[in-house]
PDB file of N, CA and C in Angstrom:
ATOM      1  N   UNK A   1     -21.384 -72.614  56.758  1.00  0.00           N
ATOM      2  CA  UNK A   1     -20.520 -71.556  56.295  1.00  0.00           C
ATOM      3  C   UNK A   1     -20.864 -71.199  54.856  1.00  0.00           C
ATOM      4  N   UNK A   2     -20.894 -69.681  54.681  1.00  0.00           N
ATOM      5  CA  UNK A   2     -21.102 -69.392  53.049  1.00  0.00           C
ATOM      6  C   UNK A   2     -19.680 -69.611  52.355  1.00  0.00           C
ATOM      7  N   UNK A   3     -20.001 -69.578  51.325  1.00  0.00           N
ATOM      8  CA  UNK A   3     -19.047 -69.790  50.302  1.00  0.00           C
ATOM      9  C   UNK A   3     -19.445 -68.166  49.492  1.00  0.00           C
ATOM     10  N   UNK A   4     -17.710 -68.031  48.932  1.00  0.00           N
ATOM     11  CA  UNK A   4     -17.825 -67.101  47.798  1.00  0.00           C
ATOM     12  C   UNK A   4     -17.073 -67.129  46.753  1.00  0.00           C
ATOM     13  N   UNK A   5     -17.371 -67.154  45.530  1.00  0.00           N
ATOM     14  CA  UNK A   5     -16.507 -67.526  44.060  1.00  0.00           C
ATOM     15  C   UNK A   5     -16.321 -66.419  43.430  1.00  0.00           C
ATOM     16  N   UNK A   6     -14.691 -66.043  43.586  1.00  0.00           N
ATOM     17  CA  UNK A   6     -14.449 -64.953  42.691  1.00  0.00           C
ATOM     18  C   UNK A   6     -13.742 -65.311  41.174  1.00  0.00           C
ATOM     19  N   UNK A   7     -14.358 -65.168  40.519  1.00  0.00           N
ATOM     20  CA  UNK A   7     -14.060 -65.032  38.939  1.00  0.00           C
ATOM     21  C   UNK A   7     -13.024 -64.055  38.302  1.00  0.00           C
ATOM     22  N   UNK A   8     -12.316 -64.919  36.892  1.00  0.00           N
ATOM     23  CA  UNK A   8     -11.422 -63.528  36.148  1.00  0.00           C
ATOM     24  C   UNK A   8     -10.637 -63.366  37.593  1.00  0.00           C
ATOM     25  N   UNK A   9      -9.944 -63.741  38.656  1.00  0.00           N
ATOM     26  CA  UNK A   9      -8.354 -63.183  38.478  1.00  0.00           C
ATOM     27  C   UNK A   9      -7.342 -63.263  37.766  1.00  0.00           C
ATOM     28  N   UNK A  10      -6.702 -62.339  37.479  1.00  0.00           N
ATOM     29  CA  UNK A  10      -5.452 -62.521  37.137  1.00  0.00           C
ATOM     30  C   UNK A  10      -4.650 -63.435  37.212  1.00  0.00           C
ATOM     31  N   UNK A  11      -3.694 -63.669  36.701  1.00  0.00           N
ATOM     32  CA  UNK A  11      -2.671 -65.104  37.123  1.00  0.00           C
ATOM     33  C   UNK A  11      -1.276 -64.396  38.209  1.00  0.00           C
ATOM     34  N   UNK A  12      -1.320 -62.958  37.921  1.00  0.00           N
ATOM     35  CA  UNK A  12      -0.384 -62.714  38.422  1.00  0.00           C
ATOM     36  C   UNK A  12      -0.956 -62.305  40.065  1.00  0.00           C
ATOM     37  N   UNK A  13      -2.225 -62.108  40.152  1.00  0.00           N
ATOM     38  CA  UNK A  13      -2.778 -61.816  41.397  1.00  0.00           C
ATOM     39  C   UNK A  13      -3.186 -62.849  42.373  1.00  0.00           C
ATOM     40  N   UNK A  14      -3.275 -64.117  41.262  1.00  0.00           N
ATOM     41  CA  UNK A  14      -3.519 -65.768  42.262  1.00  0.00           C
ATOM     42  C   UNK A  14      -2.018 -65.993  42.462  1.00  0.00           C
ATOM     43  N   UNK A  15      -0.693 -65.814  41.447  1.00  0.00           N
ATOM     44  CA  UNK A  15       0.502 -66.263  42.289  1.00  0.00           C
ATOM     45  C   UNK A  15       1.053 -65.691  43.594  1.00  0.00           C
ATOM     46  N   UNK A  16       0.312 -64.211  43.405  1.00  0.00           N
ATOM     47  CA  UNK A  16       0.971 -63.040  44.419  1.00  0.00           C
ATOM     48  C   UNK A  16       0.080 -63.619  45.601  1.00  0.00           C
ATOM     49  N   UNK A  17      -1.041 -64.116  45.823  1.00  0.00           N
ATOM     50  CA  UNK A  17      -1.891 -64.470  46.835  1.00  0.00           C
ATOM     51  C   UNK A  17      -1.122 -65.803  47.316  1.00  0.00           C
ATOM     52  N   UNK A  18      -0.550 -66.554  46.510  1.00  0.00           N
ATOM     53  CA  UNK A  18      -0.525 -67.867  46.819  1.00  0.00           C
ATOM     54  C   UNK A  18       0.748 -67.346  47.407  1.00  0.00           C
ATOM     55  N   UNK A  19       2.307 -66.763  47.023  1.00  0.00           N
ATOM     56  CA  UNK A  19       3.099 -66.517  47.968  1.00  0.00           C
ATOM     57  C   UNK A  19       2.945 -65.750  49.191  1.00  0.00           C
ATOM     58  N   UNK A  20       1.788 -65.106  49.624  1.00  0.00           N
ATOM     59  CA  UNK A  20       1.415 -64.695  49.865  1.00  0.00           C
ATOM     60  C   UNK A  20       1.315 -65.455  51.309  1.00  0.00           C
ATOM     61  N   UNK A  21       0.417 -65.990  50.796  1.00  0.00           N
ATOM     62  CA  UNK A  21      -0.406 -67.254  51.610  1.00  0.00           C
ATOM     63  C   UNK A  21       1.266 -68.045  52.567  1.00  0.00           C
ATOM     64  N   UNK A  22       1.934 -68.697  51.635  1.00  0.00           N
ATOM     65  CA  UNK A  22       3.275 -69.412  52.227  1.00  0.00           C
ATOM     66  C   UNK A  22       4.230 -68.619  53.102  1.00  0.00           C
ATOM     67  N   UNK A  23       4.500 -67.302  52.995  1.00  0.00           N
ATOM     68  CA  UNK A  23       5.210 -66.615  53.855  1.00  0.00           C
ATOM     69  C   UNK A  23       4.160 -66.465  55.203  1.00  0.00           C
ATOM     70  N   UNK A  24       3.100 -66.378  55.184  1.00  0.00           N
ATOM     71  CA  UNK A  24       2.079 -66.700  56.201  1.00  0.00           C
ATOM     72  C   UNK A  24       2.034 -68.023  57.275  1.00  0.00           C
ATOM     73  N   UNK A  25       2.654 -69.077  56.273  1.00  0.00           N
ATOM     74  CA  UNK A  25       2.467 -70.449  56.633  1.00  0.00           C
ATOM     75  C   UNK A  25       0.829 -70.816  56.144  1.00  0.00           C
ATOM     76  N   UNK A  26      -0.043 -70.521  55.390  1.00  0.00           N
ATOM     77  CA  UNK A  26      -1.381 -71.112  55.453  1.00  0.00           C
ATOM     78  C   UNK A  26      -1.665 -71.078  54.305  1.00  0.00           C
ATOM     79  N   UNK A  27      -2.847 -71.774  54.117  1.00  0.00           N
ATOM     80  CA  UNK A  27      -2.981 -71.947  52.474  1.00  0.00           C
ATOM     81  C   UNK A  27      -3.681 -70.867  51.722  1.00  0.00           C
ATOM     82  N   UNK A  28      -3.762 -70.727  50.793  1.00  0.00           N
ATOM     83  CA  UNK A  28      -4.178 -69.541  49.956  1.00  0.00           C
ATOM     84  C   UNK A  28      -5.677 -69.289  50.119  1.00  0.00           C
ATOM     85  N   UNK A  29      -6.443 -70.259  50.332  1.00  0.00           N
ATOM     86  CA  UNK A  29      -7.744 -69.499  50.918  1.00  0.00           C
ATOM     87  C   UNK A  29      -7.889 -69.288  52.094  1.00  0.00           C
ATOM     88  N   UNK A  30      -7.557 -69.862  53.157  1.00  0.00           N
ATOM     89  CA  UNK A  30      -6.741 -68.822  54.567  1.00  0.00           C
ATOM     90  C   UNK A  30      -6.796 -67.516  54.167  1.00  0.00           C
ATOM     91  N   UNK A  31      -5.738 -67.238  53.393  1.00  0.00           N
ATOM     92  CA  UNK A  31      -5.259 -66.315  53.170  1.00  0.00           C
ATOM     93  C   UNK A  31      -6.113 -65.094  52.855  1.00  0.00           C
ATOM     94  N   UNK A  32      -6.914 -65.283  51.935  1.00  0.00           N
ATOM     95  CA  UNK A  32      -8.090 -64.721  51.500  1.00  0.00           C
ATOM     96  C   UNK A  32      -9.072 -64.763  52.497  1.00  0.00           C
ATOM     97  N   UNK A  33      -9.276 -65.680  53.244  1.00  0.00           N
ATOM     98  CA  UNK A  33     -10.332 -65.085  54.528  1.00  0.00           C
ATOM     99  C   UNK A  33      -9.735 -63.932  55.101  1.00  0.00           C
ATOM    100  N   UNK A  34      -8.551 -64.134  55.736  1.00  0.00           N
ATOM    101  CA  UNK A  34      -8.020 -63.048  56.591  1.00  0.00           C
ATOM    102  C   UNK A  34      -7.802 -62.123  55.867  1.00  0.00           C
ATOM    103  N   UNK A  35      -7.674 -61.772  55.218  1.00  0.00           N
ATOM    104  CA  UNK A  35      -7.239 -60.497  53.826  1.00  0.00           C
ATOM    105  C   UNK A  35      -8.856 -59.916  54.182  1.00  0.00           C
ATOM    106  N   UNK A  36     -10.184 -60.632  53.921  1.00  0.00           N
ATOM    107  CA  UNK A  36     -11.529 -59.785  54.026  1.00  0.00           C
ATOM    108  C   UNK A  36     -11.634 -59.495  55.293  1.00  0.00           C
ATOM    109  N   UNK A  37     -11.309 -60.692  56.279  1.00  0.00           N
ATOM    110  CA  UNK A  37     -11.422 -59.967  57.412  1.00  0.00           C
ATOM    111  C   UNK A  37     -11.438 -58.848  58.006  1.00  0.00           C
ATOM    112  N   UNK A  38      -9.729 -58.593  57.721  1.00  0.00           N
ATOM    113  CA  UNK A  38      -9.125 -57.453  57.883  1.00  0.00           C
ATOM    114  C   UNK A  38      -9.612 -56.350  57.358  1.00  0.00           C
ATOM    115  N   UNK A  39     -10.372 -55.681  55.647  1.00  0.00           N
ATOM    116  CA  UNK A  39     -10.763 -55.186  55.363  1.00  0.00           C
ATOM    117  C   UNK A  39     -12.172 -55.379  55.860  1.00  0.00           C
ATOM    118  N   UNK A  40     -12.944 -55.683  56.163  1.00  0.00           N
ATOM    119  CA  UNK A  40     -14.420 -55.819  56.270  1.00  0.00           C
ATOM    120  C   UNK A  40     -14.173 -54.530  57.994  1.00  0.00           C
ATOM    121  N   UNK A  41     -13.264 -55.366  58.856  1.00  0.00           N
ATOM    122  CA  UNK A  41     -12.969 -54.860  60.536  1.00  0.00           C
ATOM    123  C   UNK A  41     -12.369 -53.501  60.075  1.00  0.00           C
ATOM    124  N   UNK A  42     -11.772 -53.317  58.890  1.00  0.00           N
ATOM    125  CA  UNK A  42     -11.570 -51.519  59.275  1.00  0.00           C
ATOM    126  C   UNK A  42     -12.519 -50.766  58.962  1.00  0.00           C
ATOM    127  N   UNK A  43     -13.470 -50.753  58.686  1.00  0.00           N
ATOM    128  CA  UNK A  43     -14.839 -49.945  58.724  1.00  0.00           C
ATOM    129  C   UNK A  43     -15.324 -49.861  59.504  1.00  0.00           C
ATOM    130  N   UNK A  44     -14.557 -49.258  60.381  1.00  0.00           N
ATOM    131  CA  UNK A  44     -15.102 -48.921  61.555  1.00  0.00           C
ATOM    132  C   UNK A  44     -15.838 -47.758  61.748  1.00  0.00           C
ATOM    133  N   UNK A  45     -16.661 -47.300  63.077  1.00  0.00           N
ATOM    134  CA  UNK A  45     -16.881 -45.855  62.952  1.00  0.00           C
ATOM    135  C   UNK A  45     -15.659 -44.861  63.813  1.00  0.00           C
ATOM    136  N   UNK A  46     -14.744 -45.814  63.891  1.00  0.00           N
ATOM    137  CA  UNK A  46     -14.107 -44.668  64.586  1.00  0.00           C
ATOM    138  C   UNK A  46     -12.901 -44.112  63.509  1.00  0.00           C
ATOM    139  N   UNK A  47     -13.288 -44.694  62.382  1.00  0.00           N
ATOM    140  CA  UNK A  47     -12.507 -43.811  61.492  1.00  0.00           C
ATOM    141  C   UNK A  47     -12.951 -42.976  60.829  1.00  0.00           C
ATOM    142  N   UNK A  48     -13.711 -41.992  61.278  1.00  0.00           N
ATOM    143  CA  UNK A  48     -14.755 -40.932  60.742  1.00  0.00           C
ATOM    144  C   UNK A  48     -14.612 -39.860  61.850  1.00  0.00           C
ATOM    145  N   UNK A  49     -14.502 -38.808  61.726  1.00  0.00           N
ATOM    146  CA  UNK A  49     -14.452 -37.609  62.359  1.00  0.00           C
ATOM    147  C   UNK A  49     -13.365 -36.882  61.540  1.00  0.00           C
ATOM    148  N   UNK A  50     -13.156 -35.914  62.315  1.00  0.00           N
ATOM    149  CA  UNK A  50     -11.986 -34.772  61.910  1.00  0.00           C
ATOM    150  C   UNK A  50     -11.020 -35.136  62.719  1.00  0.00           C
ATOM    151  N   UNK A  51      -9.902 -34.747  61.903  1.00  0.00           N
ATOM    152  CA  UNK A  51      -8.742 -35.053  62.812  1.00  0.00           C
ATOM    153  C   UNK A  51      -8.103 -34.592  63.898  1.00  0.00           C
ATOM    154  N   UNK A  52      -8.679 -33.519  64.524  1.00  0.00           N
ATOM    155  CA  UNK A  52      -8.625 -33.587  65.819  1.00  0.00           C
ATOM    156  C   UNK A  52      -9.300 -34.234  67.344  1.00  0.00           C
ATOM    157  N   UNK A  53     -10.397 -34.718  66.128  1.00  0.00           N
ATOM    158  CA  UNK A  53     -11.203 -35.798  67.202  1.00  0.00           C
ATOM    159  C   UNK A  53     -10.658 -37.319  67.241  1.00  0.00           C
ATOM    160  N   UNK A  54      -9.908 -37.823  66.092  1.00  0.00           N
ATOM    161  CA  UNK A  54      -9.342 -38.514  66.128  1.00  0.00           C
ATOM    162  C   UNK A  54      -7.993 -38.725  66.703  1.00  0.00           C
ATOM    163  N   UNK A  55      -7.443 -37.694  67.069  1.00  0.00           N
ATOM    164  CA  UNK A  55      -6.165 -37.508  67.701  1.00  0.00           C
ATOM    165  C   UNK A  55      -6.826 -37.872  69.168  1.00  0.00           C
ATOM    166  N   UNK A  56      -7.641 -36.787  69.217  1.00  0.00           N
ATOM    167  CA  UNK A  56      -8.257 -37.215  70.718  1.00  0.00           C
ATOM    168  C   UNK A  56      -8.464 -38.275  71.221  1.00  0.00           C
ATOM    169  N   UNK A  57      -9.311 -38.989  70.355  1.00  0.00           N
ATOM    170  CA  UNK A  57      -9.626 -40.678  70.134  1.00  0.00           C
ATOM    171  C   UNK A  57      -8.699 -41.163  70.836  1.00  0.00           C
ATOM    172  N   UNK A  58      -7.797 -41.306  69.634  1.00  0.00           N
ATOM    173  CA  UNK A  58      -6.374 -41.886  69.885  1.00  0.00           C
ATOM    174  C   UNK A  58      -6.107 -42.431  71.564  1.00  0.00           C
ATOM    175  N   UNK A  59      -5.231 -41.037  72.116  1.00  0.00           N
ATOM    176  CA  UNK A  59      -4.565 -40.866  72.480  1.00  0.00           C
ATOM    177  C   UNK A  59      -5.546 -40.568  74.450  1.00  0.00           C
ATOM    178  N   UNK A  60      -6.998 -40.483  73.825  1.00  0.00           N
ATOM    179  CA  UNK A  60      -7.489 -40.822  75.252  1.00  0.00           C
ATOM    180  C   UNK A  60      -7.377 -41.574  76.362  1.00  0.00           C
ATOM    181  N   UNK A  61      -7.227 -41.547  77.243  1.00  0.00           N
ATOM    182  CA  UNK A  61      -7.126 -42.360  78.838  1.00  0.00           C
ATOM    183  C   UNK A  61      -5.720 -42.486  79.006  1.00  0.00           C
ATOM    184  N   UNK A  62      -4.773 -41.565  77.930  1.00  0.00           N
ATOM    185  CA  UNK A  62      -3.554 -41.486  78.609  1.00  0.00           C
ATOM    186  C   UNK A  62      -3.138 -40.236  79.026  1.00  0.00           C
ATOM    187  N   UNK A  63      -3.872 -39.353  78.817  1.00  0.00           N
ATOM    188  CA  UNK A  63      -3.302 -38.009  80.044  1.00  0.00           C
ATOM    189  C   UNK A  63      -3.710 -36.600  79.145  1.00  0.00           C
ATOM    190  N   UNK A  64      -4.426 -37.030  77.868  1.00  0.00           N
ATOM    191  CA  UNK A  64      -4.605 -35.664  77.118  1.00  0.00           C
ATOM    192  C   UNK A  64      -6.223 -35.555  77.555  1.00  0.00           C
ATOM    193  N   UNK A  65      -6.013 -34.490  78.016  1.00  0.00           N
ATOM    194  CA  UNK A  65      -6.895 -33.406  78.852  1.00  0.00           C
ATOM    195  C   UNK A  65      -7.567 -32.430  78.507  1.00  0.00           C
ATOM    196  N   UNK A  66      -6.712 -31.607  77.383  1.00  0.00           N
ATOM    197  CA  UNK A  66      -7.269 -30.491  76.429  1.00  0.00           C
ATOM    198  C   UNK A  66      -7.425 -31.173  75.236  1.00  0.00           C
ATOM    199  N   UNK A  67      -8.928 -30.110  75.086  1.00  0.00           N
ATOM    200  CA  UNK A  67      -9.239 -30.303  73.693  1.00  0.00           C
ATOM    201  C   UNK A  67      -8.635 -29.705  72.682  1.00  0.00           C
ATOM    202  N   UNK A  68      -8.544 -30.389  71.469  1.00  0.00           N
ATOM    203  CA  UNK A  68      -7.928 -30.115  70.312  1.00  0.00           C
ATOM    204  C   UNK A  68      -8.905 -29.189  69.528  1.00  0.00           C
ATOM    205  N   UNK A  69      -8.231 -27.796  68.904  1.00  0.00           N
ATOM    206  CA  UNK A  69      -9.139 -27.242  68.137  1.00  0.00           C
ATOM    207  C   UNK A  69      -9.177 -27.975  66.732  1.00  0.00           C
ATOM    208  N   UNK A  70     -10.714 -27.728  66.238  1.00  0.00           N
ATOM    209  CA  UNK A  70     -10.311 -28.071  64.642  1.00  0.00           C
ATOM    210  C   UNK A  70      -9.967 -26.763  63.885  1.00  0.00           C
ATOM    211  N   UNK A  71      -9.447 -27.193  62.813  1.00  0.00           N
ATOM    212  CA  UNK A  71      -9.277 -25.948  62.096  1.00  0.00           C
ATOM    213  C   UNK A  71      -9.695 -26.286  60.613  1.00  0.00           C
ATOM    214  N   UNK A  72     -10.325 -25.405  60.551  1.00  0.00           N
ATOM    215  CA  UNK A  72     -11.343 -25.638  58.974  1.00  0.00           C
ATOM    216  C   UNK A  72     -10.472 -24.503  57.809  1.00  0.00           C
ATOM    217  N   UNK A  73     -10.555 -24.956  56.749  1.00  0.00           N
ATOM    218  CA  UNK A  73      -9.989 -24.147  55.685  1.00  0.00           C
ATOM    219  C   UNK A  73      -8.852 -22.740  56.302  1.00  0.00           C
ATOM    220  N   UNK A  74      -8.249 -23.054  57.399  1.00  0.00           N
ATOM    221  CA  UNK A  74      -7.379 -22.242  57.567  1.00  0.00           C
ATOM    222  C   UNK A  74      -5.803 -22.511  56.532  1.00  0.00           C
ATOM    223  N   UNK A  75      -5.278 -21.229  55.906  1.00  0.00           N
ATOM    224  CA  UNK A  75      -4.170 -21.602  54.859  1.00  0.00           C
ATOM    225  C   UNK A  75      -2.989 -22.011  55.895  1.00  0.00           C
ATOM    226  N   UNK A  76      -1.743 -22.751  55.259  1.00  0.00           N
ATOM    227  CA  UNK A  76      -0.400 -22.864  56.092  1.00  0.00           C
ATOM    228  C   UNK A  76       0.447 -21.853  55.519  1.00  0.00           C
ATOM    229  N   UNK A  77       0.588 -21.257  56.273  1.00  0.00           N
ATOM    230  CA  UNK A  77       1.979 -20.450  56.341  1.00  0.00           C
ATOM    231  C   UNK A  77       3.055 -20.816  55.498  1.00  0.00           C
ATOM    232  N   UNK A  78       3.986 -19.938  54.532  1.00  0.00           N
ATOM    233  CA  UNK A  78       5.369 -20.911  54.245  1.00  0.00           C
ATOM    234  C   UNK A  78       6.181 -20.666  55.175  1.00  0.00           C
ATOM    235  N   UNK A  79       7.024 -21.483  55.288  1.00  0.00           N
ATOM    236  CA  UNK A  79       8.165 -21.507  56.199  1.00  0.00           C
ATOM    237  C   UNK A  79       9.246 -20.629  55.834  1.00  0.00           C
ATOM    238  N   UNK A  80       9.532 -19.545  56.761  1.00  0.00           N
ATOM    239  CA  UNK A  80      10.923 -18.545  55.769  1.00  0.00           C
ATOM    240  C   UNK A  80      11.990 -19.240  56.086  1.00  0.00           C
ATOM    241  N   UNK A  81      13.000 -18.927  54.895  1.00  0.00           N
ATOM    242  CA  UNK A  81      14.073 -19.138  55.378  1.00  0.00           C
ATOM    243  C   UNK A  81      15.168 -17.971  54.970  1.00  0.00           C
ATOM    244  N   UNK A  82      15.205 -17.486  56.278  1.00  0.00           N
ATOM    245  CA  UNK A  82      16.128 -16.068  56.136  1.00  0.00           C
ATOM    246  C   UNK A  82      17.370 -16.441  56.800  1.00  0.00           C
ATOM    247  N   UNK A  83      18.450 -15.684  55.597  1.00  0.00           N
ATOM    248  CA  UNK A  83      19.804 -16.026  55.385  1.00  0.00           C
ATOM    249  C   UNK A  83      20.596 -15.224  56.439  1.00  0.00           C
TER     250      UNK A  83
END
């Protein structure tokens, strides 16, 4: 297994890790594995597209059928509100 040594934290960022760690139940470098984990696994590629391909993504193999348009530099409307 590699090892990695991070230098210069804070004191207030090793206590916040270490409670951190205890509301977890595990010890503070636990803690810090799963913390990179987690960041390393969201780089995914499926968080890249436009957001209607990602809606699509989403929400595929449950019944959405039509495609989503994208819409590029189109302005929003204001909303009236007539009295």
């Amino acid at each position: 297994m590699a090892q990695v040594i991070v230098r210069n934290l804070d004191n207030d960022l090793k206590d916040a890790l270490k409670r951190r760690a205890q509301r977890h139940g595990c010890s503070m470098e636990e803690e810090v594995r799963q913390i990179l984990r987690r960041a390393v696994n969201e780089e995914t590629p499926q968080t890249t597209g436009n957001l209607g391909s990602r809606i699509a993504q989403r929400f595929a193999g449950i019944g959405l059928e039509a495609s989503l348009p994208e819409l590029h530099g189109q302005g929003i409307e204001p909303m009236g509100f007539d009295r």
